[in-house]
Protein backbone atom coordinates (compact mmCIF):
# COMPACT_ATOMS: atom_id res chain seq x y z
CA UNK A 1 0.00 0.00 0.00
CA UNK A 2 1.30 3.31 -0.87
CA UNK A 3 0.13 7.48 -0.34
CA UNK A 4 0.40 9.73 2.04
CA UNK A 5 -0.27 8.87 5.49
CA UNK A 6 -1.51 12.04 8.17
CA UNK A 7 -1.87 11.82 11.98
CA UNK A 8 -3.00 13.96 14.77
CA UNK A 9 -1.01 15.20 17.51
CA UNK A 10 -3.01 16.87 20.33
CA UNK A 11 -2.61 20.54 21.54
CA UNK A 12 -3.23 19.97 25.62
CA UNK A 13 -3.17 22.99 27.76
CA UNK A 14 -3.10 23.69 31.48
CA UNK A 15 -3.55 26.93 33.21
CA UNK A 16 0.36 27.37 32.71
CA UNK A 17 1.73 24.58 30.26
CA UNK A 18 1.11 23.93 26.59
CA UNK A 19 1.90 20.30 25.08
CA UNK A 20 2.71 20.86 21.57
CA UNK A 21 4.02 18.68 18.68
CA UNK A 22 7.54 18.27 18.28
CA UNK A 23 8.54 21.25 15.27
CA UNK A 24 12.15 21.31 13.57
CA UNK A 25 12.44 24.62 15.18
CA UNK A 26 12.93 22.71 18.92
CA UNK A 27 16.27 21.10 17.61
CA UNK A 28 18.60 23.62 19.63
CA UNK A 29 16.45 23.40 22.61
CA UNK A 30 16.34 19.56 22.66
CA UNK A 31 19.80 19.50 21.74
CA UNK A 32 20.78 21.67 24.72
CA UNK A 33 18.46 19.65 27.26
CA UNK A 34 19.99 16.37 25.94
CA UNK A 35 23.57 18.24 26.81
CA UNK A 36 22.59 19.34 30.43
CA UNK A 37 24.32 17.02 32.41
CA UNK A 38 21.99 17.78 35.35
CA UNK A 39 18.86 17.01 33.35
CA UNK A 40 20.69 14.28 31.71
CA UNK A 41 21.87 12.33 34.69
CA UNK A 42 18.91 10.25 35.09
CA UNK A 43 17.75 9.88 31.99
CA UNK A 44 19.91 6.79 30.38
CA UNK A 45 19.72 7.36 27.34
CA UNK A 46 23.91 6.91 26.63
CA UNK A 47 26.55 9.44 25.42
CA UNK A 48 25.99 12.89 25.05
CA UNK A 49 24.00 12.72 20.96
CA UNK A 50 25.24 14.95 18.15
CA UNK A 51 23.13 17.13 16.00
CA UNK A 52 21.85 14.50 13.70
CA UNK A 53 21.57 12.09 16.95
CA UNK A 54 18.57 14.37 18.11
CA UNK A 55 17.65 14.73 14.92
CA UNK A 56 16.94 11.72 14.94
CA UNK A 57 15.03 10.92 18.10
CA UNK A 58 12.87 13.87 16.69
CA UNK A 59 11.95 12.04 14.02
CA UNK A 60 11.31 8.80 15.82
CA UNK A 61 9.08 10.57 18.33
CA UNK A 62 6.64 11.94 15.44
CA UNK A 63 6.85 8.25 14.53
CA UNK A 64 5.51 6.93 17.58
CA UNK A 65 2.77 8.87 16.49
CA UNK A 66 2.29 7.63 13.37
CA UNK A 67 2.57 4.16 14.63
CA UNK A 68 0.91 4.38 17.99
CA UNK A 69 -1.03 7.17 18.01
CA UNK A 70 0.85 8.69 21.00
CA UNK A 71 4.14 9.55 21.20
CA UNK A 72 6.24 12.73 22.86
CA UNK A 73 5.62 16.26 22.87
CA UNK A 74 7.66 19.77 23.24
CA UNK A 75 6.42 21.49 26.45
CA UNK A 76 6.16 25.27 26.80
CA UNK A 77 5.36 27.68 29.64
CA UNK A 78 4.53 31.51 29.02
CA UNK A 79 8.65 31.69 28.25
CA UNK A 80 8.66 29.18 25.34
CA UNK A 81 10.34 25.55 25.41
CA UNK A 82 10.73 24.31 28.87
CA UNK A 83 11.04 20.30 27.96
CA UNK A 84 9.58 17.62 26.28
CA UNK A 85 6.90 14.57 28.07
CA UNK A 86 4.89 12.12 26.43
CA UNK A 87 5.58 8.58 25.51
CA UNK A 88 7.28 6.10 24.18
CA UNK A 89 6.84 2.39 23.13
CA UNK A 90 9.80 0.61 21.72
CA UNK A 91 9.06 -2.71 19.91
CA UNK A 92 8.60 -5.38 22.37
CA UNK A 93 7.20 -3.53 25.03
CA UNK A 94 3.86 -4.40 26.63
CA UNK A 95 2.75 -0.85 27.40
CA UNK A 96 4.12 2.59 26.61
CA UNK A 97 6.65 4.19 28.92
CA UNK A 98 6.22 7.72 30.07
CA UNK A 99 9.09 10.03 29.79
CA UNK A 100 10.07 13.96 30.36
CA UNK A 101 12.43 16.14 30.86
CA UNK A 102 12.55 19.32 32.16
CA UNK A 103 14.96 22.31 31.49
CA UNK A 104 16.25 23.58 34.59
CA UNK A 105 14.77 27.10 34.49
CA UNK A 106 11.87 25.17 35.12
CA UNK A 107 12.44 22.88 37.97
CA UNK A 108 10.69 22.97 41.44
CA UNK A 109 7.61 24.60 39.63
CA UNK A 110 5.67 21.67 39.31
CA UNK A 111 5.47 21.52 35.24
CA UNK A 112 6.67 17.90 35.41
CA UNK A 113 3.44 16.98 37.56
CA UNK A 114 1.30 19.21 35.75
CA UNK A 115 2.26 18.24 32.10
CA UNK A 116 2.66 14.71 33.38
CA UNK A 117 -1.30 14.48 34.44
CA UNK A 118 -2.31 16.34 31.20
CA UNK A 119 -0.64 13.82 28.96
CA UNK A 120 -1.46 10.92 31.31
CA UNK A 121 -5.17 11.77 31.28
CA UNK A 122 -5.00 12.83 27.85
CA UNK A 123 -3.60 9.40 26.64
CA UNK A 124 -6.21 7.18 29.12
CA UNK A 125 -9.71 9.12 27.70
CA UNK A 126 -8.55 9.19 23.99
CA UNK A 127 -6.70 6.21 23.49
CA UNK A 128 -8.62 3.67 26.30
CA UNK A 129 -5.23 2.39 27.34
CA UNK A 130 -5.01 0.86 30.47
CA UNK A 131 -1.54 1.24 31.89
CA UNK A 132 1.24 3.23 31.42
CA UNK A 133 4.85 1.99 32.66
CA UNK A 134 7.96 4.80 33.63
CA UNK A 135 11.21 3.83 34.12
CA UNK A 136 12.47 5.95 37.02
CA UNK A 137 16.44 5.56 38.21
CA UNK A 138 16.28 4.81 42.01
CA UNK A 139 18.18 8.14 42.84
CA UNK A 140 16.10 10.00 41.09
CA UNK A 141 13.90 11.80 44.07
CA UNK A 142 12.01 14.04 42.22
CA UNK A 143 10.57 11.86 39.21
CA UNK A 144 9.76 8.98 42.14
CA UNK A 145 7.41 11.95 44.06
CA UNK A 146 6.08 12.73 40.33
CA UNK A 147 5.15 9.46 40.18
CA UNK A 148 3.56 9.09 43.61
CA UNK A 149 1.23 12.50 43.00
CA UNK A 150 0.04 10.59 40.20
CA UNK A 151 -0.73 7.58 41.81
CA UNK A 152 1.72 5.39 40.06
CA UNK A 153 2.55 2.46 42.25
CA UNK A 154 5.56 0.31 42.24
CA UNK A 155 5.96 -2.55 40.46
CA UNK A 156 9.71 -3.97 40.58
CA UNK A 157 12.68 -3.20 39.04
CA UNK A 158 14.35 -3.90 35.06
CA UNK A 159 17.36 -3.01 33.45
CA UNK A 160 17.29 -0.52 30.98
CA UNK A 161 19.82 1.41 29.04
CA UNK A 162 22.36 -1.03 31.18
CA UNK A 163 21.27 0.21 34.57
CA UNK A 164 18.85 -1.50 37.28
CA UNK A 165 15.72 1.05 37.34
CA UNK A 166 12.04 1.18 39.37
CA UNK A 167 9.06 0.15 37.15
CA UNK A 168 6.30 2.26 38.43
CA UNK A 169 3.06 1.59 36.39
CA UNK A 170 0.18 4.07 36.54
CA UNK A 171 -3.10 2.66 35.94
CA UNK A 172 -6.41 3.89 34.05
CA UNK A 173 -8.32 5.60 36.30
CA UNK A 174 -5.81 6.06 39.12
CA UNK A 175 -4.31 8.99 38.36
CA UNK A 176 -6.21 11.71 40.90
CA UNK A 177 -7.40 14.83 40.06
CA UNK A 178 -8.35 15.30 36.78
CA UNK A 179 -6.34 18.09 35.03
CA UNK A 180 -8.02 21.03 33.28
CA UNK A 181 -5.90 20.19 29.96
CA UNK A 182 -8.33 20.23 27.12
CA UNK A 183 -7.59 18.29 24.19
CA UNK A 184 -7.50 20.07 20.70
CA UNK A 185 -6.71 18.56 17.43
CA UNK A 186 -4.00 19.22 14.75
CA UNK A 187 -3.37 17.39 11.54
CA UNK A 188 0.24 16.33 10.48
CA UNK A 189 0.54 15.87 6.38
């Protein structure tokens, strides 16, 4: 089968976040937060990348979309690009994993809660999944209380990336409060 294929990406907003699709003009931001060895530490995803390298993993995120119908987004505050959440699910994987990262101008402001329930709820009412896994490095603090706000529980560890991490799972329907993100609709040729 052959043609053009199109898929939607969402447009979620909070009363201070906006969850956007991933545009060519976030390559020096993502390239920068992929640098950051502070926001990097945790994240295991190997050597610092080159240009092309997140490149790359831009192109595979708008894939995940195209595949899965989910997939990760840029995230903005009233400043511009702050990070990037959403999800990803490799081949082989029961159920999508949930990812971020935050720049560091906007730690300890609660964005990665906030965008975190957005796309969470976002992803249970429009795609009727019904679990989500993160893979969260046992020093990482702060992305093991993000998890716990959002009712994630703890489900064992794994190895990933060639390190031992917590498998948290966050189930439809646990996830409390329900954000005020509302769900809008753009088209991707």
């Amino acid at each position: 089968m052959s043609g053009v294929y199109s898929f939607q990406i969402p447009l979620l907003q909070t009363a201070r976040l906006t969850l956007r699709a991933i545009r060519p003009e976030d390559h020096p931001q993502l390239m920068a937060l992929a640098h950051d060895p502070d926001v990097a530490e945790f994240m295991h995803e190997g050597p610092p990348p080159s240009e092309s390298d997140v490149w790359n993993r831009m192109a595979n995120a708008l894939g995940q979309w195209a595949l899965r119908g989910y997939g990760m987004m840029a995230l903005e505050d009233r400043d511009g690009f702050v990070g990037r959440v959403g999800f990803f699910h490799p081949y082989g994987i029961r159920e999508p994993l949930f990812v971020y990262a935050i720049a560091k101008r906007g730690w300890g402001k609660g964005y990665a809660t906030e965008s975190a329930r957005a796309a969470l709820n976002w992803l249970f009412e429009m795609r009727q999944l019904q679990r989500v896994t993160a893979y969260i490095d046992p020093q990482n603090v702060s992305s093991t209380r993000v998890a716990q706000k959002l009712g994630a529980m703890p489900n064992g560890t794994t190895s990933w990336a060639g390190a031992i991490v917590d498998v948290w799972t966050f189930e439809r329907g646990e996830a409390p409060q329900r954000s005020k993100a509302t769900p809008t609709r753009k088209t991707m040729p």
